[in-house]
Protein backbone atom coordinates (compact mmCIF):
# COMPACT_ATOMS: atom_id res chain seq x y z
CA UNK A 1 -27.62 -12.44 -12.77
CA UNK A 2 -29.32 -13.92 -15.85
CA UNK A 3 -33.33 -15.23 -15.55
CA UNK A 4 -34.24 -18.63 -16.60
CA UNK A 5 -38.05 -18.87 -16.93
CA UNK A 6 -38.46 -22.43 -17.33
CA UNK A 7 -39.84 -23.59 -14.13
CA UNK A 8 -41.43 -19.93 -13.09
CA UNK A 9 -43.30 -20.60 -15.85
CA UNK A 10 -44.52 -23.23 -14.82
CA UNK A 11 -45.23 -22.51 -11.66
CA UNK A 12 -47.32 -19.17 -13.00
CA UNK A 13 -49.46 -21.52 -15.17
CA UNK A 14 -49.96 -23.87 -12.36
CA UNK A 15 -51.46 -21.57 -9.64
CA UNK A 16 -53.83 -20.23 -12.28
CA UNK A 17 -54.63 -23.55 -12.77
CA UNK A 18 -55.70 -24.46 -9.28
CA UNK A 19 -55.32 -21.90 -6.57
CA UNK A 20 -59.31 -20.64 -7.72
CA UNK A 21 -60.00 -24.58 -6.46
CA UNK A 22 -59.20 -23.89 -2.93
CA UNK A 23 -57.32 -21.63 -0.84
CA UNK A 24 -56.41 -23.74 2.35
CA UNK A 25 -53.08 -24.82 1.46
CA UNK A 26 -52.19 -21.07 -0.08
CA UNK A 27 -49.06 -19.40 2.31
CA UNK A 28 -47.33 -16.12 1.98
CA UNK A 29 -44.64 -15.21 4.36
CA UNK A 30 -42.41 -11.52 4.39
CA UNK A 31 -39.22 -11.74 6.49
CA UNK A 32 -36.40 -10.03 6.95
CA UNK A 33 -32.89 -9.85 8.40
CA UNK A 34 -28.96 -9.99 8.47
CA UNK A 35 -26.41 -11.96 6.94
CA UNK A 36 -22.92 -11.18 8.38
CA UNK A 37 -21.20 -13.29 5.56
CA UNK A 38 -23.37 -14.32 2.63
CA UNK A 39 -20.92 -15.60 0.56
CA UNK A 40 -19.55 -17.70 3.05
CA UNK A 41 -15.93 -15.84 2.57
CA UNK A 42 -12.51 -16.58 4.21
CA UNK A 43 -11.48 -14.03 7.09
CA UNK A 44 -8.62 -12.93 4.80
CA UNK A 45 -12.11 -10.81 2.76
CA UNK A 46 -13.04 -9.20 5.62
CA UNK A 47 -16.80 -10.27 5.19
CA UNK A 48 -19.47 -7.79 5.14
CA UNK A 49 -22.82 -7.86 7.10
CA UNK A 50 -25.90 -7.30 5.31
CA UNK A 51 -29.35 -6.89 5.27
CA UNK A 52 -31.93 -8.91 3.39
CA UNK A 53 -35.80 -9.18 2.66
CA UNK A 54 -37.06 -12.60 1.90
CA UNK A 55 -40.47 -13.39 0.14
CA UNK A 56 -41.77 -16.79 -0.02
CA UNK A 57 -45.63 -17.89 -1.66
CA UNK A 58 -46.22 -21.62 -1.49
CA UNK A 59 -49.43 -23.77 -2.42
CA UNK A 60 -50.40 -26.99 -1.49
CA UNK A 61 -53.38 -29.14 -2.14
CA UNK A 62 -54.47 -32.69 -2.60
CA UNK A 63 -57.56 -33.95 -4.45
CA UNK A 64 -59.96 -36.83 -3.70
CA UNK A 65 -58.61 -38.78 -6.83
CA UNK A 66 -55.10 -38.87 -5.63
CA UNK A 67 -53.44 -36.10 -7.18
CA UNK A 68 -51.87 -33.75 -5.19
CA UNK A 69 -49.73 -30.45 -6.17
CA UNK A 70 -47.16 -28.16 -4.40
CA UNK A 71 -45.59 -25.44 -5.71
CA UNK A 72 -43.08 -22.50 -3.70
CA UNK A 73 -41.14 -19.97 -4.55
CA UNK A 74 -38.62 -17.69 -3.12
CA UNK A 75 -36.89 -14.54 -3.47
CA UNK A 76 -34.45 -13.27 -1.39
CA UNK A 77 -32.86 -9.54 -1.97
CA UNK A 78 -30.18 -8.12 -0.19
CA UNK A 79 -28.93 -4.56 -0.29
CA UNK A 80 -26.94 -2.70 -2.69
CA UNK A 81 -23.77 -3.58 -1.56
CA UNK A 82 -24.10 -7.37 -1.27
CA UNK A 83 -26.59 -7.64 -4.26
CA UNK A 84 -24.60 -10.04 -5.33
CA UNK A 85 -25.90 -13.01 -2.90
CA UNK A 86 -29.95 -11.84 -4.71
CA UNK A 87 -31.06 -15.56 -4.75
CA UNK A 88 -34.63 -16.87 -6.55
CA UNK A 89 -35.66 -20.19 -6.20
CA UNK A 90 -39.05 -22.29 -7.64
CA UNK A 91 -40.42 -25.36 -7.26
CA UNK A 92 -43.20 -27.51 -8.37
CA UNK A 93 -44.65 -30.42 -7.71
CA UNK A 94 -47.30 -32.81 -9.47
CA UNK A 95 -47.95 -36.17 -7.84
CA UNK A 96 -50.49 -39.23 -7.21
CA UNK A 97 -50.90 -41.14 -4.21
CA UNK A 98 -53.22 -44.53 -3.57
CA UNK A 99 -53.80 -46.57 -0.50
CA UNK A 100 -54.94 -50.10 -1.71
CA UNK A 101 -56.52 -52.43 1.45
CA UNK A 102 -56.14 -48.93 3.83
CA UNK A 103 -52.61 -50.52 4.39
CA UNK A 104 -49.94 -50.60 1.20
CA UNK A 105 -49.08 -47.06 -0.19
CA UNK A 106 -48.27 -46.05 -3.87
CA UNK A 107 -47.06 -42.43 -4.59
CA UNK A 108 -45.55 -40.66 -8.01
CA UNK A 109 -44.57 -37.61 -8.66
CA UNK A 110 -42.89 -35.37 -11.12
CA UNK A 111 -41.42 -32.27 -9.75
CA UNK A 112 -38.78 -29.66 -10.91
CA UNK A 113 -36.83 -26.18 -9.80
CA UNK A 114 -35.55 -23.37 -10.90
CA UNK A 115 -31.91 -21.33 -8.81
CA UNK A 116 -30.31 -18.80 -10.06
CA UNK A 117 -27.82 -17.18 -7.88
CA UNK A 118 -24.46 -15.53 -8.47
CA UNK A 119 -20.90 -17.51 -8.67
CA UNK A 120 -18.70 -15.89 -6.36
CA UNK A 121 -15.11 -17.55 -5.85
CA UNK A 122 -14.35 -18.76 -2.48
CA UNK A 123 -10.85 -18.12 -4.30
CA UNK A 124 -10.76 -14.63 -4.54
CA UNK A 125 -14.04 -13.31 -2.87
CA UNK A 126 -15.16 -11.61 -6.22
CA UNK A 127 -17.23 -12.92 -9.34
CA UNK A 128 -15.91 -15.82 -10.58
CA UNK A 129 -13.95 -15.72 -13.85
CA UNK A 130 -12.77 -17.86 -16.31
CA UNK A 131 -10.22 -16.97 -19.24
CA UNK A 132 -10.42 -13.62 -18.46
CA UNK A 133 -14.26 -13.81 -18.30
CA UNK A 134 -16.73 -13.68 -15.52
CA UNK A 135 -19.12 -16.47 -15.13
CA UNK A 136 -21.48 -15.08 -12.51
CA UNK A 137 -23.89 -17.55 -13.98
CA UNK A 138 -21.91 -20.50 -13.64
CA UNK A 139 -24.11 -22.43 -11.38
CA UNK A 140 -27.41 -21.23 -11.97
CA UNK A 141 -29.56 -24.69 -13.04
CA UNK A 142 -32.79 -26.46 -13.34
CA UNK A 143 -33.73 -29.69 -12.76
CA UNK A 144 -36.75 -32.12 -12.90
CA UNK A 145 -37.27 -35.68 -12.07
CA UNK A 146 -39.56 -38.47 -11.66
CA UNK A 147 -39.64 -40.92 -8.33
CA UNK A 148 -41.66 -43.17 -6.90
CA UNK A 149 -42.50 -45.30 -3.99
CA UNK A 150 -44.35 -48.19 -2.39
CA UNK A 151 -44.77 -48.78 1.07
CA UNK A 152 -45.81 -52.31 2.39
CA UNK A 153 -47.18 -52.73 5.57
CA UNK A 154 -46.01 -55.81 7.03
CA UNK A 155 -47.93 -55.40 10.61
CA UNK A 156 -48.88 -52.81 13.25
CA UNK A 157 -45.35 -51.89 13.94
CA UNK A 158 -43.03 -52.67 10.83
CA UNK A 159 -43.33 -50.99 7.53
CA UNK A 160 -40.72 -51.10 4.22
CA UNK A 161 -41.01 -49.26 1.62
CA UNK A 162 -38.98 -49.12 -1.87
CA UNK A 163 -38.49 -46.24 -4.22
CA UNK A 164 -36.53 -45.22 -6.43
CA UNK A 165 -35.81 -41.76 -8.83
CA UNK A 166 -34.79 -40.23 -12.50
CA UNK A 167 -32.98 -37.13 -12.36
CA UNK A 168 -32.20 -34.47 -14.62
CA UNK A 169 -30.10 -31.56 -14.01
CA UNK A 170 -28.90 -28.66 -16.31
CA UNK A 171 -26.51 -25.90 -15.40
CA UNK A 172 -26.38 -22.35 -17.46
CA UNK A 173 -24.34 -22.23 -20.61
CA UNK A 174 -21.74 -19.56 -20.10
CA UNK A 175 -19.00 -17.55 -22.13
CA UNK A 176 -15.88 -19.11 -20.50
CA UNK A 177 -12.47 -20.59 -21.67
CA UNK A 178 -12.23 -24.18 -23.05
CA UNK A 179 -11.00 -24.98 -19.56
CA UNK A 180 -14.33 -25.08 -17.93
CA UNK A 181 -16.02 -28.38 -17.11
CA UNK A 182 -19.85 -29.39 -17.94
CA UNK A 183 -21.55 -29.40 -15.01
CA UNK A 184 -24.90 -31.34 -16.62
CA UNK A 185 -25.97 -34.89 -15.54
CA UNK A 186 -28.26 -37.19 -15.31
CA UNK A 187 -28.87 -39.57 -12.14
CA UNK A 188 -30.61 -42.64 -10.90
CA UNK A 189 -31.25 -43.70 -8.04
CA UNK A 190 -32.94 -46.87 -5.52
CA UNK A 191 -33.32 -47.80 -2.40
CA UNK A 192 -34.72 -49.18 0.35
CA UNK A 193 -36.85 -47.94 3.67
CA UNK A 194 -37.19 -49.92 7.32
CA UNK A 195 -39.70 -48.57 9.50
CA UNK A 196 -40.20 -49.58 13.00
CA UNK A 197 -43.03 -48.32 15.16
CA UNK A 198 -43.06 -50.18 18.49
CA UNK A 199 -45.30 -47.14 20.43
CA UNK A 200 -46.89 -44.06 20.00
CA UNK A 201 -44.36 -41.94 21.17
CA UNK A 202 -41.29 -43.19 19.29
CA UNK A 203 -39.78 -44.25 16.05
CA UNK A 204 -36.97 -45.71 13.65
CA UNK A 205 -35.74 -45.31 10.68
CA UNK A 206 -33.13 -46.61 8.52
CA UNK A 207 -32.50 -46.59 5.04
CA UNK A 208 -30.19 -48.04 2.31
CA UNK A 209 -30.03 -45.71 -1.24
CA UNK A 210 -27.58 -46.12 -4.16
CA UNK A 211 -27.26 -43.33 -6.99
CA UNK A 212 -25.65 -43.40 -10.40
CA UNK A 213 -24.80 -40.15 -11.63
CA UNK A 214 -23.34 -40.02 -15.09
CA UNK A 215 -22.15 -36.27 -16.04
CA UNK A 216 -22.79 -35.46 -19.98
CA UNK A 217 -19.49 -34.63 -20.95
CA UNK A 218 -17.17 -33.95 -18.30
CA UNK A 219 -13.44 -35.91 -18.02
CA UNK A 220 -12.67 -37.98 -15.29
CA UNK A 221 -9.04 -37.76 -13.73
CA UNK A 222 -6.14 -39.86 -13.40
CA UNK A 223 -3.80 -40.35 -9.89
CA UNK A 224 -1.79 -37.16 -10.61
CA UNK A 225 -5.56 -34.80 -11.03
CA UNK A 226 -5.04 -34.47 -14.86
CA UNK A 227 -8.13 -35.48 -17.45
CA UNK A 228 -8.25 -38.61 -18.84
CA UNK A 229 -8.51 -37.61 -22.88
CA UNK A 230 -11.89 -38.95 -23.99
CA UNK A 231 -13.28 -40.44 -20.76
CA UNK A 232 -16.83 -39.91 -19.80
CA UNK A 233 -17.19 -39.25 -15.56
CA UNK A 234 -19.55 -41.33 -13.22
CA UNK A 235 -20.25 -41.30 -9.82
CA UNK A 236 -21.74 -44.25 -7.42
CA UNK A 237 -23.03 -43.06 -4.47
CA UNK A 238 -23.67 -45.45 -1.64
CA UNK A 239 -25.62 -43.71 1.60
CA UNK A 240 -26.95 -45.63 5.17
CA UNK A 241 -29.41 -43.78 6.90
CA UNK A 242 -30.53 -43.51 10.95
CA UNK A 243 -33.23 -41.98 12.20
CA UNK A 244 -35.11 -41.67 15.38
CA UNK A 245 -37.72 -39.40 16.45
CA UNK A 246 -38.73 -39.30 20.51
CA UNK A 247 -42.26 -37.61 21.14
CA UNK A 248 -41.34 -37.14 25.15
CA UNK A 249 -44.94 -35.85 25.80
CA UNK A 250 -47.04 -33.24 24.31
CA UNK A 251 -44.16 -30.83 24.77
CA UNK A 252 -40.77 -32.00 23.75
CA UNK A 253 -39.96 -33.99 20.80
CA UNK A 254 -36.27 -34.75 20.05
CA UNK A 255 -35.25 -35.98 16.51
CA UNK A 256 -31.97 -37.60 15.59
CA UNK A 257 -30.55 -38.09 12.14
CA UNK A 258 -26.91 -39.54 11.19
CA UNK A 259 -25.61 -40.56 7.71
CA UNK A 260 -23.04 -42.16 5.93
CA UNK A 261 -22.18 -41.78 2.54
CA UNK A 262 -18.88 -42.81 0.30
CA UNK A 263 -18.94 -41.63 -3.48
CA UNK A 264 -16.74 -43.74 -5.84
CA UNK A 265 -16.09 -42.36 -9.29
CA UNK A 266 -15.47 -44.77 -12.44
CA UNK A 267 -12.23 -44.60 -12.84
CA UNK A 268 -9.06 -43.71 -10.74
CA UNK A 269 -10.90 -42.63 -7.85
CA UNK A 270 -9.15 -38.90 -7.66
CA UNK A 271 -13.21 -37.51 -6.95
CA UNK A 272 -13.46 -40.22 -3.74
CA UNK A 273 -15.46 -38.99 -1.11
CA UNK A 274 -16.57 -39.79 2.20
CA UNK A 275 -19.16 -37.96 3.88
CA UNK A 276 -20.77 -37.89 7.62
CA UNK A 277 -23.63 -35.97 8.68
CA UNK A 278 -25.03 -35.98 11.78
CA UNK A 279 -27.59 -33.64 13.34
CA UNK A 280 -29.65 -33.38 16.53
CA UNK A 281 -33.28 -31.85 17.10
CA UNK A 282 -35.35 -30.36 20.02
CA UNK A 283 -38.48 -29.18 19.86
CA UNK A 284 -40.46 -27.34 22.34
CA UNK A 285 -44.34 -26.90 22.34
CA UNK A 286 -45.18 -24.96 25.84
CA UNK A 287 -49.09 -24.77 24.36
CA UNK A 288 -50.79 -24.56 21.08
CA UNK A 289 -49.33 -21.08 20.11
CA UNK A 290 -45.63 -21.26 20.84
CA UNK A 291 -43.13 -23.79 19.35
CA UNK A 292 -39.26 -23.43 20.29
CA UNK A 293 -37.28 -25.73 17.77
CA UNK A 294 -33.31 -26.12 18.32
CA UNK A 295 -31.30 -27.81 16.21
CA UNK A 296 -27.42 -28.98 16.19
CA UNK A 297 -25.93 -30.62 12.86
CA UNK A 298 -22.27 -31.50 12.38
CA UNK A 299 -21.28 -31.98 8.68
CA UNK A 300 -17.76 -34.04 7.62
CA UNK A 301 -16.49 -34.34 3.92
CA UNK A 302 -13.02 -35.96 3.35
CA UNK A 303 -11.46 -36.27 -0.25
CA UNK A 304 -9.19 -38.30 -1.75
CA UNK A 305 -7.72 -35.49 -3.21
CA UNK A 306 -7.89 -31.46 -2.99
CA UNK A 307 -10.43 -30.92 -5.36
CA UNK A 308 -10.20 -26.87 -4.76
CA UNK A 309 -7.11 -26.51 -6.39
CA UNK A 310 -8.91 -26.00 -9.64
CA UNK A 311 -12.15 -23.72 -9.32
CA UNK A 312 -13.39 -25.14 -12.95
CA UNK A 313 -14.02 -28.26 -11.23
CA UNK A 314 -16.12 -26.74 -7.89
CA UNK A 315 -19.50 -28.50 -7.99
CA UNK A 316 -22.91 -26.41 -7.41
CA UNK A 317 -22.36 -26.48 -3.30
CA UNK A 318 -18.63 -25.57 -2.57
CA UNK A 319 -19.06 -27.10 0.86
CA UNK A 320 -19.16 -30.49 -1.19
CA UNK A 321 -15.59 -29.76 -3.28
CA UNK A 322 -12.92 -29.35 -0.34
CA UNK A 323 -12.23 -31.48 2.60
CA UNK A 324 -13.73 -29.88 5.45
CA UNK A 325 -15.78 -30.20 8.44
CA UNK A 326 -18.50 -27.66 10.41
CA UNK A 327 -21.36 -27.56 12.54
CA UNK A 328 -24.29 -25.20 12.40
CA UNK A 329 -26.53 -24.11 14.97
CA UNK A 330 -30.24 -23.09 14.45
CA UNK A 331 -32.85 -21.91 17.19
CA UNK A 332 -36.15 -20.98 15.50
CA UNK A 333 -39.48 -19.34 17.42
CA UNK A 334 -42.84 -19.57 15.85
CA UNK A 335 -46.01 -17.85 17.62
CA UNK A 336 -49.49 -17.87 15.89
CA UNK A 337 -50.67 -14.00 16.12
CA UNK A 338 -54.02 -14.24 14.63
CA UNK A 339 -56.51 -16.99 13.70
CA UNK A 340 -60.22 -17.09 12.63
CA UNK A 341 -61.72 -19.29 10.09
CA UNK A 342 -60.67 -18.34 6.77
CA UNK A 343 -56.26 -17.35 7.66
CA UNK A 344 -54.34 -17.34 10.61
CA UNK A 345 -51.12 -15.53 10.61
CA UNK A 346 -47.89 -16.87 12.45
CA UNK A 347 -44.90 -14.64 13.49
CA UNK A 348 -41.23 -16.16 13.31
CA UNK A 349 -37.76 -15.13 14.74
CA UNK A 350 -34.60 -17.22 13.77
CA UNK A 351 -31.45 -17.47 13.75
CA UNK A 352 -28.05 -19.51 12.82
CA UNK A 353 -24.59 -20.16 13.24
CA UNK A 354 -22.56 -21.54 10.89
CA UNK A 355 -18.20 -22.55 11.53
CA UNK A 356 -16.53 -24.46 8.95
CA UNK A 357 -13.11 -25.75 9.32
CA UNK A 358 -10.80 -26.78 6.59
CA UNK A 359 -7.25 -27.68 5.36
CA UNK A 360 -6.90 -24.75 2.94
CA UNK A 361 -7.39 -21.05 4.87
CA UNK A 362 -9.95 -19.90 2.01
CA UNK A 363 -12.43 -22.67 2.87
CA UNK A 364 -12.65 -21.71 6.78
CA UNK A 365 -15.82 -19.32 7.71
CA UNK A 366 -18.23 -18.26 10.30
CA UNK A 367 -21.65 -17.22 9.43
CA UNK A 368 -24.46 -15.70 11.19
CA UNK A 369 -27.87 -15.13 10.08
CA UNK A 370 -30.97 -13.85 12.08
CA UNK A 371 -34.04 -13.38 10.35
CA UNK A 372 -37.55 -12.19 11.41
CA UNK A 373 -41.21 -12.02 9.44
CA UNK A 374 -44.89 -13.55 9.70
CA UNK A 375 -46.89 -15.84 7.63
CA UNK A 376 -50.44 -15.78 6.54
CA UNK A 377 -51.83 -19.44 6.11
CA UNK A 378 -55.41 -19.44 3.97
């Protein structure tokens, strides 16, 4: 699994920068746990179960001109036999927010991350390969990109706001055959943000984004699935939002989210996609130092064609490339262990289940992940 340092970098410079400011929004958190199929593998592979360590540092902080950073990063190591599924992740964030009249809202920021994970085939359940090659690297990327918003309050219970976003994202250059595809692109994106606040203990929120994603060089396909000589792909995206969120009383909160989103490529309209997610939240507060979160999420991605049937042309999140459909189950327990006035420290215990249906055998999994650790909060 090959480093890329570009946004570790800058994450390193960053805290040296300003975690000797302020330590409040510093967090470290050690967990642990086991992943019964990490690579999210067909039956047919007889997944194994494994353990893993994960170690996360974030930092957050905002200034009294406006500026405001966050940065995280996380490793996750498994054992020997499924090191393989070692992930690292970064992030940073650099931003500015204003408030003009205490009501309207104006935030930018510039942010970018870091993955790097190995490529294995949901094809064969081994490292991918290509011409003979393997390509563990495959989808390792980085991105950055710039977005904005403004939020106008129109009165006490109605709020829009408008934003919109540059995108940026590179994938690893690898040693493959002439067949494989290049994953880079570049993406923007608008939309458009309803608010409604009638009372203090509920909300609404719906939304209207569009995204135009044009790939650097990668062909776009005819009717039959073959490349269109010369072409340059581009996607449209077109997504309607729904949200709600229900504070019952002090103790239960239920959130519900459901989307809608269609993807129309430029030319024949062989990448066609329609996607539905919906996903339901409950969250449980008994007292100050025990919160019980539960959440179901149903997830629904129909083609216009089998995309699968070539691997060179699998996007960075399989789930996205086949028609398929799955829900995935989460409970999650948080209890604060310790607290005085410079840390407190918060133990965790979660778990998830993940079943994925799907035309093609190779695409249908369970997964099941439980995971415990603690947090220290400065």
């Amino acid at each position: 699994m090959k480093q890329t340092h570009l946004i570790s970098t800058l994450v390193v410079v960053a805290q040296s920068l300003v975690i000797p400011l302020a330590y409040a929004g510093v967090e470290v958190s050690l967990g642990g746990g086991s992943d019964n199929n990490a690579f999210r593998l067909a039956d047919k592979f007889d997944p194994q179960s494994g353990r893993f360590y994960k170690t996360t540092f974030s930092y957050r902080d905002k200034f009294d001109n406006g500026l405001y950073v966050n940065l995280k990063a996380t490793k996750t190591s498994f054992e020997s036999k499924l090191e393989n599924a070692d992930n690292d992740k970064q992030d940073v964030k650099l931003g500015f927010r204003h408030t003009f009249d205490n009501t309207n809202k104006f935030n930018f920021a510039v942010s970018g991350s870091n993955y790097d994970k190995t490529y294995i085939s949901r094809t064969t359940g081994k490292v991918g390969t290509s011409g003979g090659k393997e390509i563990e690297d495959r989808y390792d990327n980085r991105w950055w990109r710039l977005q904005s918003d403004y939020t106008f309050n129109l009165n006490e219970q109605h709020s829009l706001n408008l934003f919109a976003e540059l995108l940026n994202k590179n994938y690893e250059e690898v040693d493959g055959s002439d067949s494989l595809s290049n994953l880079d692109y570049k993406q923007l994106g608008t939309g458009i943000r309803w608010f409604y606040k009638p009372s203090k203990s509920w909300r609404l929120e719906t939304s209207f984004r569009y995204r135009d994603r044009e790939y650097d060089d990668k062909r776009a396909r005819d009717d039959d699935g073959k490349s269109i000589e010369n072409s340059e792909l581009s996607y449209d995206y077109y997504r309607l939002l729904l949200s709600g969120v229900w504070s019952i009383n002090k103790q239960h909160r239920l959130v519900l989210r459901a989307y809608r989103e269609d993807l129309e490529d430029n030319h024949s309209g062989y990448y066609d996609r329609e996607t539905v997610n919906a996903s339901l939240t409950w969250r449980y507060r008994w007292d100050k130092n025990n919160t019980f979160t539960t959440r179901l999420q149903y997830i629904d991605y129909r083609n216009a064609n089998d995309l699968a049937q070539d691997e060179s042309e699998q996007d960075e999140d399989e789930n996205d490339s086949v028609d398929n459909h799955g829900t995935i189950f989460s409970v999650n327990y948080q209890r604060l262990l310790w607290k005085n006035k410079d840390y407190k420290v918060n133990g965790y215990a979660k778990t998830s289940w993940y079943n994925y249906d799907a035309p093609r055998d190779i695409y249908q999994y369970q997964r099941s992940i439980v995971e415990v650790g603690a947090s220290v909060k400065f």
